[in-house]
PDB file of N, CA and C in Angstrom:
ATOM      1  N   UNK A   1       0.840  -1.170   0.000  1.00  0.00           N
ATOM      2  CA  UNK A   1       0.000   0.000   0.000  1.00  0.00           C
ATOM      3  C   UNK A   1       0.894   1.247   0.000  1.00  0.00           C
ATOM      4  N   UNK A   2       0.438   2.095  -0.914  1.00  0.00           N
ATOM      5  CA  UNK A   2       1.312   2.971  -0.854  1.00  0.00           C
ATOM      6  C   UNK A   2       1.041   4.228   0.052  1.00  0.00           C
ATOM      7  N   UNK A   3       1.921   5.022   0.031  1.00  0.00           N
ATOM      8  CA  UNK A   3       1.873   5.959   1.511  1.00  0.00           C
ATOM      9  C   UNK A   3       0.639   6.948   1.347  1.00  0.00           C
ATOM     10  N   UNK A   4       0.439   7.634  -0.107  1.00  0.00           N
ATOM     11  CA  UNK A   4      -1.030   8.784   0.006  1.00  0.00           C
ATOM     12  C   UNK A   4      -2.368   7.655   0.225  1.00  0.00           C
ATOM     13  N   UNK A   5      -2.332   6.348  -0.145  1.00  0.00           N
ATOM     14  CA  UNK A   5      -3.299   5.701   0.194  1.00  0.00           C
ATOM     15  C   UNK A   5      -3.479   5.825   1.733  1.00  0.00           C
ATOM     16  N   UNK A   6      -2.250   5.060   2.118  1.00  0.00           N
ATOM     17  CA  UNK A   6      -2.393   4.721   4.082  1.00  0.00           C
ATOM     18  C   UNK A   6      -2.649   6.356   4.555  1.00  0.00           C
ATOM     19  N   UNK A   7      -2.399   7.300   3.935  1.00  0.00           N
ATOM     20  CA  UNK A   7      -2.873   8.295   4.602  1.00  0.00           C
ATOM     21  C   UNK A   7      -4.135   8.762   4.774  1.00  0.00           C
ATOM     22  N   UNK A   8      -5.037   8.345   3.554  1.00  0.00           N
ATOM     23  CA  UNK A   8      -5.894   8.519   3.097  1.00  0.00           C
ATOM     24  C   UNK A   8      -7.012   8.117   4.205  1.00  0.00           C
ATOM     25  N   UNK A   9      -6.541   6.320   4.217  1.00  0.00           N
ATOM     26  CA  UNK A   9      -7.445   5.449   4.666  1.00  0.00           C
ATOM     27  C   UNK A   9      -7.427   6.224   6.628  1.00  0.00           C
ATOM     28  N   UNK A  10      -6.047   6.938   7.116  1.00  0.00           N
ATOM     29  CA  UNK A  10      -6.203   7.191   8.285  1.00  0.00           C
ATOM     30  C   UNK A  10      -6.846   8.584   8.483  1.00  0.00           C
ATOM     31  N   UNK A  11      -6.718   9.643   7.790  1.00  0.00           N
ATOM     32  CA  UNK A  11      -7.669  10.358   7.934  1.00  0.00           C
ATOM     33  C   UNK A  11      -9.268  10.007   7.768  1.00  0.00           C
ATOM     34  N   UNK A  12      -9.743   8.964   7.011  1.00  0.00           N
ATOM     35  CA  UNK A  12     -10.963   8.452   7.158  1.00  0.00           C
ATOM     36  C   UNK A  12     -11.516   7.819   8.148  1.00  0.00           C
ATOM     37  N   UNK A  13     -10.689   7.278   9.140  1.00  0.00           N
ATOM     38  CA  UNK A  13     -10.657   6.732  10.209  1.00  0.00           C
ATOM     39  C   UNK A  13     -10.744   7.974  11.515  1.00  0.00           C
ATOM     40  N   UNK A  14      -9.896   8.753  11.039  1.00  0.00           N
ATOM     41  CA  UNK A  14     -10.060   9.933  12.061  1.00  0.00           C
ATOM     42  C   UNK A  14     -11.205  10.697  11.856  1.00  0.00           C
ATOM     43  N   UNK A  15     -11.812  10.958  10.874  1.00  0.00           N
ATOM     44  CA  UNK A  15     -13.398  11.648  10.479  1.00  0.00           C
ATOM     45  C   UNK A  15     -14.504  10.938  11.079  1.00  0.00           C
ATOM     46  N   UNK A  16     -14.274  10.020  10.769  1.00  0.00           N
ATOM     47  CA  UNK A  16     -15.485   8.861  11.303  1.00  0.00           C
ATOM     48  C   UNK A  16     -16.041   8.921  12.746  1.00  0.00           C
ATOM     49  N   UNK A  17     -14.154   8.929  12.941  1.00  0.00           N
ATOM     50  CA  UNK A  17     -14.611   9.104  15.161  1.00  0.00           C
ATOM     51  C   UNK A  17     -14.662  10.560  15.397  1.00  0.00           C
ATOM     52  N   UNK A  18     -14.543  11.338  14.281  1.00  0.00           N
ATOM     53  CA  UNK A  18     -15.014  12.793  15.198  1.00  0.00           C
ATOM     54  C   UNK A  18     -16.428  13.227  14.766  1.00  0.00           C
ATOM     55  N   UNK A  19     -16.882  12.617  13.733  1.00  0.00           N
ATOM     56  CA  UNK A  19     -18.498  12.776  12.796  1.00  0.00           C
ATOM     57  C   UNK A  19     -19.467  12.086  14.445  1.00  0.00           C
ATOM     58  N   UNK A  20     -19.100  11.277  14.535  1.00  0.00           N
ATOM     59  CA  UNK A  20     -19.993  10.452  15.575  1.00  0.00           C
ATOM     60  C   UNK A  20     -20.275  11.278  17.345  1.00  0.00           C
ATOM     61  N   UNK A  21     -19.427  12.151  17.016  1.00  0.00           N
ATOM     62  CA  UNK A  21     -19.440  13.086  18.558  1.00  0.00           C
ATOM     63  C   UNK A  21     -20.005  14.781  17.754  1.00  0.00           C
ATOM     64  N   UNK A  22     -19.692  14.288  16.592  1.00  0.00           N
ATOM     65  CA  UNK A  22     -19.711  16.288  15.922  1.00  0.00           C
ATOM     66  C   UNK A  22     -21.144  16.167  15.534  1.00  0.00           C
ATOM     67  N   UNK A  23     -22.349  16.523  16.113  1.00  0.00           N
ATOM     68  CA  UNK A  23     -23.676  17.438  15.191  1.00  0.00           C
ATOM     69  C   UNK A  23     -23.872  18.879  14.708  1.00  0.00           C
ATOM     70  N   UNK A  24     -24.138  19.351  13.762  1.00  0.00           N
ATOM     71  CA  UNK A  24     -24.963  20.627  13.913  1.00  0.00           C
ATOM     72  C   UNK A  24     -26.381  20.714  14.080  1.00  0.00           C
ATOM     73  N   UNK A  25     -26.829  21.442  14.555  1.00  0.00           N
ATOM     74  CA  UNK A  25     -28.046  21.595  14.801  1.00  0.00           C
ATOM     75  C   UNK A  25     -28.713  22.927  14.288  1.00  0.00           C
ATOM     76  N   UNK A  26     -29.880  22.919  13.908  1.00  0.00           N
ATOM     77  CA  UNK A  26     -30.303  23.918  13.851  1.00  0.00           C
ATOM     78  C   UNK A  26     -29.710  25.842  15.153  1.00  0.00           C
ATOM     79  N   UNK A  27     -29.829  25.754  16.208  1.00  0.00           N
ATOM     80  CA  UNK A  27     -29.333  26.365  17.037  1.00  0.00           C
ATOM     81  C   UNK A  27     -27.583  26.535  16.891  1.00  0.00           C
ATOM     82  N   UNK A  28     -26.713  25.296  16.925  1.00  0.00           N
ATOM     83  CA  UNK A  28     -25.136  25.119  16.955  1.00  0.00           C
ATOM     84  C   UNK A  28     -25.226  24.196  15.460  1.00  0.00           C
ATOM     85  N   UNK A  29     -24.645  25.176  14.410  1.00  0.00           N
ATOM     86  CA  UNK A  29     -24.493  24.218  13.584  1.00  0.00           C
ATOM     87  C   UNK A  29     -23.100  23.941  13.291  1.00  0.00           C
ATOM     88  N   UNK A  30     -22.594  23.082  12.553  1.00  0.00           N
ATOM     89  CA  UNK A  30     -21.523  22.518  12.323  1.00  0.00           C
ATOM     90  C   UNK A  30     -20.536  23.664  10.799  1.00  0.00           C
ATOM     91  N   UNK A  31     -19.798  23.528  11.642  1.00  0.00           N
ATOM     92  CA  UNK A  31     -18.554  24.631  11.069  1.00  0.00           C
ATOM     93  C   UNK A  31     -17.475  23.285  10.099  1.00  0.00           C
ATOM     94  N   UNK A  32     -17.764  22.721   9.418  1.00  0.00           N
ATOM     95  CA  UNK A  32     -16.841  21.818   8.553  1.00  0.00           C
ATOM     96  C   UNK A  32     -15.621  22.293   7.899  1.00  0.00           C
ATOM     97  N   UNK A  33     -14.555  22.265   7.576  1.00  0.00           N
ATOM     98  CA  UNK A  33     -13.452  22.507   7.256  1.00  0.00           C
ATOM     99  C   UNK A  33     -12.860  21.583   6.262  1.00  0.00           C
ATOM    100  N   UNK A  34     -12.478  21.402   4.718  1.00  0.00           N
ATOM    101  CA  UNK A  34     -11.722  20.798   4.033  1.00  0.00           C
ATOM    102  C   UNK A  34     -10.117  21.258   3.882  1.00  0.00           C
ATOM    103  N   UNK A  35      -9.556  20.643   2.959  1.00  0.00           N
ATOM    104  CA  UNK A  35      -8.049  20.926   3.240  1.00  0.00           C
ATOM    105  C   UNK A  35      -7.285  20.360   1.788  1.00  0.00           C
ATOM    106  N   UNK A  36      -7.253  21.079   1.179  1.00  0.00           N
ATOM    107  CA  UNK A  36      -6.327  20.478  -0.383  1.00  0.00           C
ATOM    108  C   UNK A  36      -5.190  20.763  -0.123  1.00  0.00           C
ATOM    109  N   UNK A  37      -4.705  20.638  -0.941  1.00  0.00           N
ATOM    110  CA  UNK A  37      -3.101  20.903  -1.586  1.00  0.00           C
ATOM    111  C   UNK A  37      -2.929  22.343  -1.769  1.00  0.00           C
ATOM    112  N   UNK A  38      -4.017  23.016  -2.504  1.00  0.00           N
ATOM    113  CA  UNK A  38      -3.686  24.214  -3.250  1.00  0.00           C
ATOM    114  C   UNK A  38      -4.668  25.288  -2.599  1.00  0.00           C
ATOM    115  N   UNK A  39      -6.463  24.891  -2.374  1.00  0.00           N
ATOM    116  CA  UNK A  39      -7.239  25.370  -1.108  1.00  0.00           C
ATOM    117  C   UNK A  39      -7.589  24.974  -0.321  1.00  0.00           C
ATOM    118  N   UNK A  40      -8.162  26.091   0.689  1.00  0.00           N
ATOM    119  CA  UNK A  40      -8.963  25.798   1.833  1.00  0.00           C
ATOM    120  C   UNK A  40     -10.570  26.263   1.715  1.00  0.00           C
ATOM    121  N   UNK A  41     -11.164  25.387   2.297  1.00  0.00           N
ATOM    122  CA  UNK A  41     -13.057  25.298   2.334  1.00  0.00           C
ATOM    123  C   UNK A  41     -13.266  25.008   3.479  1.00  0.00           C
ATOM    124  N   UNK A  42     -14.446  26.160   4.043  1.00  0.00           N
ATOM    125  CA  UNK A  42     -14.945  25.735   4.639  1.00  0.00           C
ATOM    126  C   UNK A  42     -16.609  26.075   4.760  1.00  0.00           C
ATOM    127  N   UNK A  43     -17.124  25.408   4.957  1.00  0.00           N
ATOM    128  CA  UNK A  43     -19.175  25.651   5.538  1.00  0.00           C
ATOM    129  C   UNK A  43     -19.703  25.105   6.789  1.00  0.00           C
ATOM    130  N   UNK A  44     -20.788  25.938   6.977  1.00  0.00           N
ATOM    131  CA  UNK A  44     -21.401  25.944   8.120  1.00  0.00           C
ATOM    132  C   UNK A  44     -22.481  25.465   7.627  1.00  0.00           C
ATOM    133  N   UNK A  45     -23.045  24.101   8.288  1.00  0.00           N
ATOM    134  CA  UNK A  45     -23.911  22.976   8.216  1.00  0.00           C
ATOM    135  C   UNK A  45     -25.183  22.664   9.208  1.00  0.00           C
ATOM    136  N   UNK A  46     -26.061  22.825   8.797  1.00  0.00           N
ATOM    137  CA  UNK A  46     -27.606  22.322   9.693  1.00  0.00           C
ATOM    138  C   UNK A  46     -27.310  21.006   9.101  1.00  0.00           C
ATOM    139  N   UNK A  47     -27.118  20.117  10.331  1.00  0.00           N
ATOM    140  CA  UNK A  47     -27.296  18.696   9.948  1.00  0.00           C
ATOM    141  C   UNK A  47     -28.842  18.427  10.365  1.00  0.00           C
ATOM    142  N   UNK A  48     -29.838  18.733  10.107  1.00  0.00           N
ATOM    143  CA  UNK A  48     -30.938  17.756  10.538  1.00  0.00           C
ATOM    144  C   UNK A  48     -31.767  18.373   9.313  1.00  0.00           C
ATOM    145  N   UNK A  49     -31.537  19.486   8.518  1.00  0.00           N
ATOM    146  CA  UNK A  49     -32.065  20.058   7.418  1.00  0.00           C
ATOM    147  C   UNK A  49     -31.326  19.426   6.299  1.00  0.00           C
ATOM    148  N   UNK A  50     -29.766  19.067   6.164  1.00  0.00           N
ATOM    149  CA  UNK A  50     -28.685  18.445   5.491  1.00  0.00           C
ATOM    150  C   UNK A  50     -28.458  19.615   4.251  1.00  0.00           C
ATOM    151  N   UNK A  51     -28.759  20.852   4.768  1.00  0.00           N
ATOM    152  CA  UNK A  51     -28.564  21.859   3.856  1.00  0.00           C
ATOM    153  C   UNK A  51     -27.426  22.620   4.395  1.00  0.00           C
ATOM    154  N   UNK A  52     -26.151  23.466   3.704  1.00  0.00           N
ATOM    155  CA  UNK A  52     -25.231  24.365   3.739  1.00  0.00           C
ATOM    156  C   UNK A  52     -26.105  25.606   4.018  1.00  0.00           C
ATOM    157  N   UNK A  53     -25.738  26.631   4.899  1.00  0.00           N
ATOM    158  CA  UNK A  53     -26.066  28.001   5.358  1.00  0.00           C
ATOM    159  C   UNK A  53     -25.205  28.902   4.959  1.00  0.00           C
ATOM    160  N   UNK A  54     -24.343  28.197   5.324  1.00  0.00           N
ATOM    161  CA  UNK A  54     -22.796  29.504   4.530  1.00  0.00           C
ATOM    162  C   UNK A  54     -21.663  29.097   4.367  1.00  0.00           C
ATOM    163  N   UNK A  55     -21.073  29.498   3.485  1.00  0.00           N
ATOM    164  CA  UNK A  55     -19.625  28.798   3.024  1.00  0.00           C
ATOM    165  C   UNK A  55     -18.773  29.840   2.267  1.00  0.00           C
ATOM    166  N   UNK A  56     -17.278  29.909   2.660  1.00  0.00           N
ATOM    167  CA  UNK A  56     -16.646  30.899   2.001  1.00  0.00           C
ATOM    168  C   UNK A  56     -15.204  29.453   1.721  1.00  0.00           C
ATOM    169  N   UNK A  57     -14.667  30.190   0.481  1.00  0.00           N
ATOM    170  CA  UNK A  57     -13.229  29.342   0.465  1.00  0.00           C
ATOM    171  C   UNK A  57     -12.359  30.281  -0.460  1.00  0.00           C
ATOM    172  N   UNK A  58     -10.937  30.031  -0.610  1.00  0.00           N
ATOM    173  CA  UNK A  58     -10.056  30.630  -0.881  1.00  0.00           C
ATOM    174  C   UNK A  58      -9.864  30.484  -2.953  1.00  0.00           C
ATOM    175  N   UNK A  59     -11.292  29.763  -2.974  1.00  0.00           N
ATOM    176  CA  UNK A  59     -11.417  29.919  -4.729  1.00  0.00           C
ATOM    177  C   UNK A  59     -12.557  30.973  -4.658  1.00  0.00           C
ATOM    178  N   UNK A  60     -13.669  31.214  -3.774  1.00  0.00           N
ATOM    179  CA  UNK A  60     -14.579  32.300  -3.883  1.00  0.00           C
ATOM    180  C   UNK A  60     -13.654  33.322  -3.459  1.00  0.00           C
ATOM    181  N   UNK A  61     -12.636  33.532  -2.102  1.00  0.00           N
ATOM    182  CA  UNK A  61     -12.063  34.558  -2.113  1.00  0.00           C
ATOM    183  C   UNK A  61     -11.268  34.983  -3.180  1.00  0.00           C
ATOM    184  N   UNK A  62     -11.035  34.440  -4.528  1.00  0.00           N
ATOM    185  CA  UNK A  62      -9.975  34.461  -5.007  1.00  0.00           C
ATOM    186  C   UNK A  62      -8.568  35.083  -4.458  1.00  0.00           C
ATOM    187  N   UNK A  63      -8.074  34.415  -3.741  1.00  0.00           N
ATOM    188  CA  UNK A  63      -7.033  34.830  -3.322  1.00  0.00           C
ATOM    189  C   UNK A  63      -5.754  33.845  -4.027  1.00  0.00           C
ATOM    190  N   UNK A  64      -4.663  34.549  -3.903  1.00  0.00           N
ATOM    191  CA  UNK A  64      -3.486  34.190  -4.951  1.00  0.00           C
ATOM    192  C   UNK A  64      -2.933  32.733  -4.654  1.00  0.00           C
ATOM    193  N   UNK A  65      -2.979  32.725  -3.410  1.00  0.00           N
ATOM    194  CA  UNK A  65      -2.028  31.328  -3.137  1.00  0.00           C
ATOM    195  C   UNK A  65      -2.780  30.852  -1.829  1.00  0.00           C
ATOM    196  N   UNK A  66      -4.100  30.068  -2.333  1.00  0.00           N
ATOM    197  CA  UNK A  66      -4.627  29.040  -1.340  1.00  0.00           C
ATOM    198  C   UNK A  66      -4.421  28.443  -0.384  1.00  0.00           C
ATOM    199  N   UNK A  67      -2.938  28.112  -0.747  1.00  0.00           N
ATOM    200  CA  UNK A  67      -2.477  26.752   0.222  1.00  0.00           C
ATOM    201  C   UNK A  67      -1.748  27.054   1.163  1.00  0.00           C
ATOM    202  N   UNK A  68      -1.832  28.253   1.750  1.00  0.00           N
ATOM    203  CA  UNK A  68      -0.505  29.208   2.793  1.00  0.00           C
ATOM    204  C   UNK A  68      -1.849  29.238   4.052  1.00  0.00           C
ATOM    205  N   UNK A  69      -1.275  29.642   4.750  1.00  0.00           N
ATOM    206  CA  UNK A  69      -1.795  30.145   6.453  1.00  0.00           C
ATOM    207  C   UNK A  69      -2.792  31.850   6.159  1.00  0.00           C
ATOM    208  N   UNK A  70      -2.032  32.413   5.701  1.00  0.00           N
ATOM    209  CA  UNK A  70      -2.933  33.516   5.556  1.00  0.00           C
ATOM    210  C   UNK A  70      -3.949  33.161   4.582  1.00  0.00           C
ATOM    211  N   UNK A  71      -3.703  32.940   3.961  1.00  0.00           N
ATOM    212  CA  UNK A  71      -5.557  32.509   3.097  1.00  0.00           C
ATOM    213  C   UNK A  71      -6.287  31.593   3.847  1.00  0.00           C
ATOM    214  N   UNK A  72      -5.618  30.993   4.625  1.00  0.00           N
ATOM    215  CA  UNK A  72      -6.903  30.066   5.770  1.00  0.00           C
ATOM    216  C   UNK A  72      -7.024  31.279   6.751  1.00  0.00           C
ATOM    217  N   UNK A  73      -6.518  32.068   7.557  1.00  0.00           N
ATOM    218  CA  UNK A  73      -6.824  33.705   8.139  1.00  0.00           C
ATOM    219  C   UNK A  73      -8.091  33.728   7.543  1.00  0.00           C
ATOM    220  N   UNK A  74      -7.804  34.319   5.927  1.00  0.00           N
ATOM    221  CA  UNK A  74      -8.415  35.124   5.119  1.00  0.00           C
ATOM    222  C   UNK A  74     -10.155  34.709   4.828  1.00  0.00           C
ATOM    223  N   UNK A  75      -9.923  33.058   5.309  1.00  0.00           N
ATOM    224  CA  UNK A  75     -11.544  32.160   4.730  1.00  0.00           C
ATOM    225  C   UNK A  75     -11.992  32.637   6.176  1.00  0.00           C
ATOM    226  N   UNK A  76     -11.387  31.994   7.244  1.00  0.00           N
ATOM    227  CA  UNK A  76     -11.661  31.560   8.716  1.00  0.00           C
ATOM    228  C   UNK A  76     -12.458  33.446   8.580  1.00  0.00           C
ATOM    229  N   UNK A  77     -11.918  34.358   8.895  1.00  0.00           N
ATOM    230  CA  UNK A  77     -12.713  35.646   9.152  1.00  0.00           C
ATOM    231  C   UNK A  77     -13.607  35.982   7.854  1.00  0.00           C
ATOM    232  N   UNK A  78     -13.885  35.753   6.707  1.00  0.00           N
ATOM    233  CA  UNK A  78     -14.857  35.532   5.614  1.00  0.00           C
ATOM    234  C   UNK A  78     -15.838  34.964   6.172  1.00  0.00           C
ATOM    235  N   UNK A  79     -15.813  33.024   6.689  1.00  0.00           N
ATOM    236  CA  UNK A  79     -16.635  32.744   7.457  1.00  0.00           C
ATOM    237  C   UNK A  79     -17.505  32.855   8.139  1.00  0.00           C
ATOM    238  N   UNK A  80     -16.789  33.615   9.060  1.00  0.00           N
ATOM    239  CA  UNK A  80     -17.376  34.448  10.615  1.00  0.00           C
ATOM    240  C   UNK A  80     -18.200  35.490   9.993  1.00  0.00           C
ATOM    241  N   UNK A  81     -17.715  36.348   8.899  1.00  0.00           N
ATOM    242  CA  UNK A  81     -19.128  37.391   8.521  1.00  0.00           C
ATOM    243  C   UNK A  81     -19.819  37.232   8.109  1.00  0.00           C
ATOM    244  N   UNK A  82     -19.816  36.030   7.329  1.00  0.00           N
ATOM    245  CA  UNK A  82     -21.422  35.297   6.743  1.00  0.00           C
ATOM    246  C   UNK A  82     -22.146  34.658   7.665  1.00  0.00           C
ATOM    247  N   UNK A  83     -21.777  34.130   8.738  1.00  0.00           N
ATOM    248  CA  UNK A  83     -22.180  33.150   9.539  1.00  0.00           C
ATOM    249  C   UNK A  83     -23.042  34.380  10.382  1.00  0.00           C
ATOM    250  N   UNK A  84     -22.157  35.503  10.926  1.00  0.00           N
ATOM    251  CA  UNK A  84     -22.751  36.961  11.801  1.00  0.00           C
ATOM    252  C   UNK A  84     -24.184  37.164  11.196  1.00  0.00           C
ATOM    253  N   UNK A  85     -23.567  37.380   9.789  1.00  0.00           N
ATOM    254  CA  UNK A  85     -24.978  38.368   8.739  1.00  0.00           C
ATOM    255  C   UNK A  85     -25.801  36.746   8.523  1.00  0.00           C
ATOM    256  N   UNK A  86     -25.840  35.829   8.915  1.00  0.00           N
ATOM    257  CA  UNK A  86     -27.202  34.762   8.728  1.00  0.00           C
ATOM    258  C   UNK A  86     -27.434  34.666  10.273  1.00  0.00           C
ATOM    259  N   UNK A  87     -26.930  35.193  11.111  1.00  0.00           N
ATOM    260  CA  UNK A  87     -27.332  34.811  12.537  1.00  0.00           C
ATOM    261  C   UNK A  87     -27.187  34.043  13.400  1.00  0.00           C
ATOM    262  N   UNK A  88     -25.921  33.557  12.942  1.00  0.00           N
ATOM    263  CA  UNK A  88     -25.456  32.336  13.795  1.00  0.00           C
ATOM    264  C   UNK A  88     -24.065  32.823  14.554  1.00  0.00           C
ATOM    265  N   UNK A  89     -24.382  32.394  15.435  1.00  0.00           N
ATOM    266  CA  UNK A  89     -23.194  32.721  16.841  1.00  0.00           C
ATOM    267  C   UNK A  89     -22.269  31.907  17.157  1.00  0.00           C
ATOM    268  N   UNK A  90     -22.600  30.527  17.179  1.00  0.00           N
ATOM    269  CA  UNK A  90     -21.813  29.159  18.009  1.00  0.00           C
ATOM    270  C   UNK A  90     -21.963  28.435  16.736  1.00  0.00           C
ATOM    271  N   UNK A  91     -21.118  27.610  16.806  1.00  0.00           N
ATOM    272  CA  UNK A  91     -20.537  26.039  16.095  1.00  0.00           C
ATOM    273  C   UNK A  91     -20.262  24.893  16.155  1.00  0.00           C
ATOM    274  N   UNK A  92     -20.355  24.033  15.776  1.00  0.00           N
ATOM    275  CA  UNK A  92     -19.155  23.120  16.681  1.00  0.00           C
ATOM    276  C   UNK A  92     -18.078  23.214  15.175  1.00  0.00           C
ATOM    277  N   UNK A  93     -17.101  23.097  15.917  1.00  0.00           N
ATOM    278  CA  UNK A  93     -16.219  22.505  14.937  1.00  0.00           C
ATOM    279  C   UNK A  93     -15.592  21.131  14.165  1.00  0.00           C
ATOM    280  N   UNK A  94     -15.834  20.701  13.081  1.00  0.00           N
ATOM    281  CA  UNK A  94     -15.292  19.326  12.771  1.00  0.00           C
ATOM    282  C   UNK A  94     -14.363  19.900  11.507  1.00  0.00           C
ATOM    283  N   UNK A  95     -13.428  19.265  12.119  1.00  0.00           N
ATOM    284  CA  UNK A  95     -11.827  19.799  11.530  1.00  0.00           C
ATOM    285  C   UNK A  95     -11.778  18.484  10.564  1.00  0.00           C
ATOM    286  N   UNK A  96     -12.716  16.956  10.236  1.00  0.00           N
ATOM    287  CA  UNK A  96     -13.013  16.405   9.286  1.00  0.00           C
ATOM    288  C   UNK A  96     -11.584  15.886   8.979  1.00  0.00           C
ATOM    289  N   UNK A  97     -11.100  15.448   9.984  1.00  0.00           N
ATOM    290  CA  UNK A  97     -10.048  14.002  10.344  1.00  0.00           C
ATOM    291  C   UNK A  97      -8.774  14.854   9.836  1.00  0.00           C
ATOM    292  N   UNK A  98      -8.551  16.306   9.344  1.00  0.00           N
ATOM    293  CA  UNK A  98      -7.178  16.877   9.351  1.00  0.00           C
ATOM    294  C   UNK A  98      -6.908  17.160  11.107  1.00  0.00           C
ATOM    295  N   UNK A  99      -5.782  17.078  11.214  1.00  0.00           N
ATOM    296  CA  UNK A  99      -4.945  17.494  12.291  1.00  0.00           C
ATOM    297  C   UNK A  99      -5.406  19.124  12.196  1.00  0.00           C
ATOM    298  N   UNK A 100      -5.192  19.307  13.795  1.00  0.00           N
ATOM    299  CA  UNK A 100      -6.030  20.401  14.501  1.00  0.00           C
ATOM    300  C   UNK A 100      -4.258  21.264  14.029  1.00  0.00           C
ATOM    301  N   UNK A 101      -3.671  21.962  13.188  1.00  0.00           N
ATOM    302  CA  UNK A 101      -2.740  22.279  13.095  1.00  0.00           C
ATOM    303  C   UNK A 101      -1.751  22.835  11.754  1.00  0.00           C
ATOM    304  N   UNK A 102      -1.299  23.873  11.424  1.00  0.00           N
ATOM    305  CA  UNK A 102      -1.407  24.823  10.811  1.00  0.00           C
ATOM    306  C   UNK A 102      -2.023  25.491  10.222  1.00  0.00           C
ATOM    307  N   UNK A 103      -2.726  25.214   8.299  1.00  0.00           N
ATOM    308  CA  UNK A 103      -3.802  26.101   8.322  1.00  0.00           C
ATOM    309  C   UNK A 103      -5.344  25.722   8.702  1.00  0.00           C
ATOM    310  N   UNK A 104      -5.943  24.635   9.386  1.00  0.00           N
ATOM    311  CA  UNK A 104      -6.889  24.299   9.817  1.00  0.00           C
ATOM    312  C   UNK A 104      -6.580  24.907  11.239  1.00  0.00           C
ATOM    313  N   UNK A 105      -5.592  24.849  11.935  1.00  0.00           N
ATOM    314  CA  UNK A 105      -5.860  25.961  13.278  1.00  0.00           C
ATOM    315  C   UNK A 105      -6.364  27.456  12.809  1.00  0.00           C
ATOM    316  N   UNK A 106      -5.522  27.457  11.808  1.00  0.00           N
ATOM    317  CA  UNK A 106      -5.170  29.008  11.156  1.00  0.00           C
ATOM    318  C   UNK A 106      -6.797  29.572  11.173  1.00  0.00           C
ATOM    319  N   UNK A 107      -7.312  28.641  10.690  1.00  0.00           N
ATOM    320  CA  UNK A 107      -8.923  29.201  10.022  1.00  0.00           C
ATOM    321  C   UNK A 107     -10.147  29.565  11.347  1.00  0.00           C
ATOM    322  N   UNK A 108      -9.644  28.214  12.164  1.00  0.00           N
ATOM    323  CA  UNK A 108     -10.309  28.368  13.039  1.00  0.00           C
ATOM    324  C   UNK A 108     -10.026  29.481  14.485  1.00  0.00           C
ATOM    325  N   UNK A 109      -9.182  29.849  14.718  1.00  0.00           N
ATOM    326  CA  UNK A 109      -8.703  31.242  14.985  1.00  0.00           C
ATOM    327  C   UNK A 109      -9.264  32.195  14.858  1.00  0.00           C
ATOM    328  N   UNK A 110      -9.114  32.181  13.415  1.00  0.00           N
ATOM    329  CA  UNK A 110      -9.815  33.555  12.587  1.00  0.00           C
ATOM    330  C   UNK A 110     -10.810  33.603  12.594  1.00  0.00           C
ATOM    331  N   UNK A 111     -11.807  32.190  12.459  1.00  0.00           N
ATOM    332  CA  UNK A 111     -13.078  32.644  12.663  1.00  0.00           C
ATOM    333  C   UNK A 111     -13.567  33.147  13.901  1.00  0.00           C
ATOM    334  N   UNK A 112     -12.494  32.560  14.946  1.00  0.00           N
ATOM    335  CA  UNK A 112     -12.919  33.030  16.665  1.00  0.00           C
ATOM    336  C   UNK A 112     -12.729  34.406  16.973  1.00  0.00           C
ATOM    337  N   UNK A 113     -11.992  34.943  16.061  1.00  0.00           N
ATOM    338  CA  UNK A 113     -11.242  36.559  16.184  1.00  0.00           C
ATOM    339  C   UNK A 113     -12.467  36.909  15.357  1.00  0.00           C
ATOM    340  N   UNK A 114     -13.010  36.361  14.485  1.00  0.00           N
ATOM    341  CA  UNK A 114     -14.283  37.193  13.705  1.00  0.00           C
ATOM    342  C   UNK A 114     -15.906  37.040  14.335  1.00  0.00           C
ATOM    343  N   UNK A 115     -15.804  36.209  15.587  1.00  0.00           N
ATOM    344  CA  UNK A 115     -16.671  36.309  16.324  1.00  0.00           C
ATOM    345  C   UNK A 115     -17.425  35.362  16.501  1.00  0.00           C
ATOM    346  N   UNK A 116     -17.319  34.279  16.193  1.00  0.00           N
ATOM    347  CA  UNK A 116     -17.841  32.609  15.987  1.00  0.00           C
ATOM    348  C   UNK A 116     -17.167  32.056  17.703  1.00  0.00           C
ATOM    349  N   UNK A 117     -18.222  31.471  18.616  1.00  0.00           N
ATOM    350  CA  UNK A 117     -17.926  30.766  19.671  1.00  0.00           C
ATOM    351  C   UNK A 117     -18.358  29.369  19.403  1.00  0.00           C
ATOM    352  N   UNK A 118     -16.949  28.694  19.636  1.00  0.00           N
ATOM    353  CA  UNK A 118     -16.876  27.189  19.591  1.00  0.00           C
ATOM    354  C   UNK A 118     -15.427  27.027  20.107  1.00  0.00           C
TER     355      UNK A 118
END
């Protein structure tokens, strides 16, 4: 097996056990986070509606170079003002089996500096 596979298969393993503790709810919905190579995505999720509320990423921001720390800054406080202007306050967060650590901290930061409690 080769190594982007085994990585693959362990971040799927790590999603799984944090999906099973992570809901959104109508009231706290779920703040989801993806993670490429080149961008960062993220949306805020009513899981019991299974509809997206708001979502910003570093291809809607068009910003130059996706895959750096400041363009996860740049989504993470994007986030937070869509999430403000639809009325949502709290989150939970599911960081969606990436490690809690560089630009997935990065984002989530920013959204806390932009006013999102979770």
């Amino acid at each position: 097996m080769d190594a982007q596979r085994k990585s693959n298969l362990a971040r799927g393993r790590r999603k799984t056990s944090i999906r099973k503790r992570v809901f959104g709810s109508t009231e706290k919905p779920r703040l989801s986070v993806y993670r490429s190579s080149k961008h960062i995505y993220a949306q805020v999720i009513d899981d019991y509606s299974g509809k997206t509320l708001v979502s910003a990423s570093t291809v809607q921001e068009k910003v130059a170079t996706g895959g750096n720390v400041d363009a996860a800054k740049a989504v993470g406080i994007k986030i937070a003002e869509k999430a403000k202007a639809a009325g949502i306050e709290a989150v939970a967060f599911d960081r969606n089996g990436f490690k809690y650590h560089g630009r997935v901290k990065a984002l989530a930061d920013a959204a806390r500096e932009g006013g999102l409690k979770f």
